[in-house]
Protein backbone atom coordinates (compact mmCIF):
# COMPACT_ATOMS: atom_id res chain seq x y z
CA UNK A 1 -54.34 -85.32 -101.99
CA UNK A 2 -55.68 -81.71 -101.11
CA UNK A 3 -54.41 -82.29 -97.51
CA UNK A 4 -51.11 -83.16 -98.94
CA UNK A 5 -51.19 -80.19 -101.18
CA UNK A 6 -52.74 -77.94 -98.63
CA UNK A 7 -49.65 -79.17 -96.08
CA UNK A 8 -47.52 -78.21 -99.12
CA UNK A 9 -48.61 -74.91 -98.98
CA UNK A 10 -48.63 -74.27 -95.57
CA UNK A 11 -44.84 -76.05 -94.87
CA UNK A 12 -44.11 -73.07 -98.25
CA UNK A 13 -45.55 -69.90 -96.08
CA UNK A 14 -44.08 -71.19 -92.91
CA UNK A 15 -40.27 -71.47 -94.55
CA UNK A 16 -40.81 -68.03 -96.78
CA UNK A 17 -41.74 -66.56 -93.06
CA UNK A 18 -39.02 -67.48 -91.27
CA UNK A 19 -36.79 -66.65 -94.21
CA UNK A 20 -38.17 -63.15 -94.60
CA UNK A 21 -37.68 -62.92 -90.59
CA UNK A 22 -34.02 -64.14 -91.12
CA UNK A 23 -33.38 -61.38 -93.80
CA UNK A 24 -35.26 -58.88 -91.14
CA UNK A 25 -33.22 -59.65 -89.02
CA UNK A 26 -29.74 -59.56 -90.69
CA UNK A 27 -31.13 -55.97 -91.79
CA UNK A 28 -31.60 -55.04 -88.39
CA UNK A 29 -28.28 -56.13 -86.84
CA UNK A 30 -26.62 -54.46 -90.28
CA UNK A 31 -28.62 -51.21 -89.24
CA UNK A 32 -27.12 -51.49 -85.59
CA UNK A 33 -23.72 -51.89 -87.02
CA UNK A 34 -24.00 -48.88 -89.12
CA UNK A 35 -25.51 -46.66 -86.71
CA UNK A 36 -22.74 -47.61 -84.48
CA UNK A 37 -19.99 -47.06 -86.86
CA UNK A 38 -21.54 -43.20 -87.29
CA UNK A 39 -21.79 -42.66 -83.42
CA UNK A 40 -17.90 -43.78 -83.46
CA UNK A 41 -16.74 -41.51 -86.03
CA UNK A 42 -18.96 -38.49 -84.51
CA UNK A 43 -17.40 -39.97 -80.95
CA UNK A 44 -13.94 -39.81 -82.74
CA UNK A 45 -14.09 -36.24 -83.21
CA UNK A 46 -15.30 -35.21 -80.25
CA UNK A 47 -12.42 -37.45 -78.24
CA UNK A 48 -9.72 -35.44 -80.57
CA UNK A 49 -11.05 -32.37 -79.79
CA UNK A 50 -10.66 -32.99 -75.86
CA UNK A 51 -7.27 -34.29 -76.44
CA UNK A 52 -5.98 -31.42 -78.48
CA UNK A 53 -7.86 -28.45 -75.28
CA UNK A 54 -5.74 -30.90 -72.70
CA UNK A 55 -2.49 -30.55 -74.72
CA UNK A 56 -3.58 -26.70 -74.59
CA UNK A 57 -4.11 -26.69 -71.12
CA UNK A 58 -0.89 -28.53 -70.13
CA UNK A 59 1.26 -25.62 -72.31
CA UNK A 60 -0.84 -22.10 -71.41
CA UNK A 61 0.36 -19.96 -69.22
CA UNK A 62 -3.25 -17.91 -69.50
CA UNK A 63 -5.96 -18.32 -67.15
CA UNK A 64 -8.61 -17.78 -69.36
CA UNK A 65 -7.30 -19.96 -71.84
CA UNK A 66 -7.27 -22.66 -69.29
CA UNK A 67 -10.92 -22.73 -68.05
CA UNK A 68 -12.20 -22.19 -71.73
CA UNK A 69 -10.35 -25.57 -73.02
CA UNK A 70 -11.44 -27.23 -69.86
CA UNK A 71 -14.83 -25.49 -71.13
CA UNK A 72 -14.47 -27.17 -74.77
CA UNK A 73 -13.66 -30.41 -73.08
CA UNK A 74 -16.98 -30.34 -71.02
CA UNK A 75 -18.96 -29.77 -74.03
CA UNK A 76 -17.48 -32.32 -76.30
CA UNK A 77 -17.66 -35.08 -72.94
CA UNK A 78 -21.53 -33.88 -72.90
CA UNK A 79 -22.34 -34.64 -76.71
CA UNK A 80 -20.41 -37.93 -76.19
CA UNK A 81 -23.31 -38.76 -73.10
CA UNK A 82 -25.91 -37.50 -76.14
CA UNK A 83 -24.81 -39.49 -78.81
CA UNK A 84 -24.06 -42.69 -76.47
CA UNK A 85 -27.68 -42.31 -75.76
CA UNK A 86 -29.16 -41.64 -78.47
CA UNK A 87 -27.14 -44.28 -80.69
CA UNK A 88 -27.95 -46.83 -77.54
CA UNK A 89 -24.62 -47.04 -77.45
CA UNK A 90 -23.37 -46.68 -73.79
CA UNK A 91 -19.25 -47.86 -73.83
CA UNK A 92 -19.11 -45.36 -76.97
CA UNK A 93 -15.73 -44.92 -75.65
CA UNK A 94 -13.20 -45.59 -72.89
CA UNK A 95 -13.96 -44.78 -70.19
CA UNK A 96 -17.57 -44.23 -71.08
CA UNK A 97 -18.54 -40.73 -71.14
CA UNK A 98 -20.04 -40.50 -67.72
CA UNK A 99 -16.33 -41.32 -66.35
CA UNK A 100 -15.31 -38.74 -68.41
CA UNK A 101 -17.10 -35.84 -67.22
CA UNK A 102 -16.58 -36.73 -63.69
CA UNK A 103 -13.10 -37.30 -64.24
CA UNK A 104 -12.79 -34.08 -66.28
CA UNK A 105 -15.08 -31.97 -64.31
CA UNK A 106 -12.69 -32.78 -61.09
CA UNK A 107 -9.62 -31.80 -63.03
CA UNK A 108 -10.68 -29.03 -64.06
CA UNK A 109 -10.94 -28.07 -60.48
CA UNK A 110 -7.64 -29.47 -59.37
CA UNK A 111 -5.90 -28.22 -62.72
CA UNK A 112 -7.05 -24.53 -61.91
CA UNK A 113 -6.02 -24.77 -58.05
CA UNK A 114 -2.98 -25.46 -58.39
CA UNK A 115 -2.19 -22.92 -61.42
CA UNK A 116 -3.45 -19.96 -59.34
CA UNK A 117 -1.79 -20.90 -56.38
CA UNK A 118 1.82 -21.54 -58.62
CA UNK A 119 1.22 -18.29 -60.16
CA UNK A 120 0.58 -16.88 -56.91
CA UNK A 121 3.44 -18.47 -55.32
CA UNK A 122 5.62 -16.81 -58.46
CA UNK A 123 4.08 -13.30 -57.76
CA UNK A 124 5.16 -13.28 -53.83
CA UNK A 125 8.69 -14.61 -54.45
CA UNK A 126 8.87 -11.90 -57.19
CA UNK A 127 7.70 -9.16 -54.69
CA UNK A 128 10.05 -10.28 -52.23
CA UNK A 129 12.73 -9.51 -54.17
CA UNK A 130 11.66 -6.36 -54.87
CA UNK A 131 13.01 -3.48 -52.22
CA UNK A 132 10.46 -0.63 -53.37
CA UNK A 133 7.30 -1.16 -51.44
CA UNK A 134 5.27 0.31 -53.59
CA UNK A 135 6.06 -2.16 -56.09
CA UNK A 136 5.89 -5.28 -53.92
CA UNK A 137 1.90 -4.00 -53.12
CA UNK A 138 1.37 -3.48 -56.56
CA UNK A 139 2.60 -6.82 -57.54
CA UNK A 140 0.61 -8.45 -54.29
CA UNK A 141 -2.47 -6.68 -55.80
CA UNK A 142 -1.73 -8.26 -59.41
CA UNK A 143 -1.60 -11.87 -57.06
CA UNK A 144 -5.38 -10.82 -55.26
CA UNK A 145 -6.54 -10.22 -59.39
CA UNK A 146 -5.40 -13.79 -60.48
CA UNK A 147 -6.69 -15.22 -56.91
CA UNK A 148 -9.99 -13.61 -58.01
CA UNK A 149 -10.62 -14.78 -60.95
CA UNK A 150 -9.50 -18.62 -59.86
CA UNK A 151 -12.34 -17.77 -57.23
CA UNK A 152 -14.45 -17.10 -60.41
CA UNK A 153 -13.48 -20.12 -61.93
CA UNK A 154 -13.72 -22.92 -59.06
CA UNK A 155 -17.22 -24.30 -58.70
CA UNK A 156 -16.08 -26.69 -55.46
CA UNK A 157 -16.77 -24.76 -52.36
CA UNK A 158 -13.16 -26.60 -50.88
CA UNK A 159 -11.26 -25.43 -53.68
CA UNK A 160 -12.51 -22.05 -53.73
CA UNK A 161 -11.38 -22.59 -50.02
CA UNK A 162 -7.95 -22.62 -50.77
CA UNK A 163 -7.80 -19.77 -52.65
CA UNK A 164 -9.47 -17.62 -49.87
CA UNK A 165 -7.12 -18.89 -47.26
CA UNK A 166 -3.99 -18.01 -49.41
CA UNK A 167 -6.21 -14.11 -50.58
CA UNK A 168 -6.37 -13.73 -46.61
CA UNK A 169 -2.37 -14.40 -47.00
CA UNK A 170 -1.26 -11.80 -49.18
CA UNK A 171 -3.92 -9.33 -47.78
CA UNK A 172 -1.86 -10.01 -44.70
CA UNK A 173 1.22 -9.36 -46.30
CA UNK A 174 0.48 -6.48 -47.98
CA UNK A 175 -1.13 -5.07 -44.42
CA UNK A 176 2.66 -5.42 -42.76
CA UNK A 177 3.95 -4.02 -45.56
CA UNK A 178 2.12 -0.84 -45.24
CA UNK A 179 2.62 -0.88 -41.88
CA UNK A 180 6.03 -1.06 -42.23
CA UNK A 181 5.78 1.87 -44.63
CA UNK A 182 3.95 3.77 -41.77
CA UNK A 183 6.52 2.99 -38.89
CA UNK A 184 9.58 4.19 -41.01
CA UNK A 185 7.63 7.76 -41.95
CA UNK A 186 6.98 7.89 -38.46
């Protein structure tokens, strides 16, 4: 009769164990859950904020505007990559936020090539309309300034490329211009 009551006892602890480690358990995932449903409302935030710099971006007509929303956006992709790892939580969002910052960080690149050069581009045409050739070289220099600072701005050695090819350009323009100036006091 002991052994029965001893088995009795011992078949109790066993069950309370594995209920306790049942409840643990539940607690556990609940805790995951949780702490993922925080990391997605931080991630939220952060995902508006780098949609709101690219609608910025896509409507400024400012330089400096542009690199500090692509700026913004870097940041915000960068706490995404902290709080996917610290929340152990690596599809956060989509694309995950590695994606994102190489995505971002080449578009950045691209986005700011091709506004210098457009802006360039605008700045020529606009001098060649102008007959005064003191005011084509001054509006040639105001093209080297915005080539400059795109220089500034590009961290890809074959984007920064580009803009040197098209600074030797204008330099080259604004050298026959002055040698035009030259032959006709001549």
């Amino acid at each position: 009769m002991t052994t029965i009551c001893a088995g009795a006892v011992l078949l109790f602890i066993v069950v309370i164990i594995i209920i306790i480690y049942q409840y643990q358990k539940k607690a556990e995932k609940r805790n995951i859950e949780q702490k993922k449903a925080a990391a997605l409302k931080f991630a939220q935030r952060h995902v508006q904020i780098i949609q709101e710099s690219m609608e910025l971006i896509n409507k400024s007509k400012n330089l400096k505007t542009i690199i500090g929303r692509f700026d913004t956006i870097l940041e915000n992709v960068d706490r995404l990559i902290v709080l996917a790892k610290q929340y152990d939580y690596p599809d956060i969002t989509k694309p995950v936020p590695s994606e994102m910052k190489e995505f971002y960080t080449k578009d950045r690149e691209r986005f700011i090539r091709e506004y210098v050069l457009e802006q360039v581009a605008d700045e020529i045409e606009r001098a060649k309309t102008i007959t005064r050739k003191p005011s084509k070289i001054a509006i040639l220099d105001k093209a080297l300034l915005l080539l400059f600072d795109g220089k500034k701005a590009l961290r890809d050695e074959n984007q920064v490329g580009v803009i040197l090819e098209k600074e030797k350009e204008i330099r080259d323009l604004i050298k026959h211009i002055n040698s035009d100036k030259n032959l006709m006091e001549a």
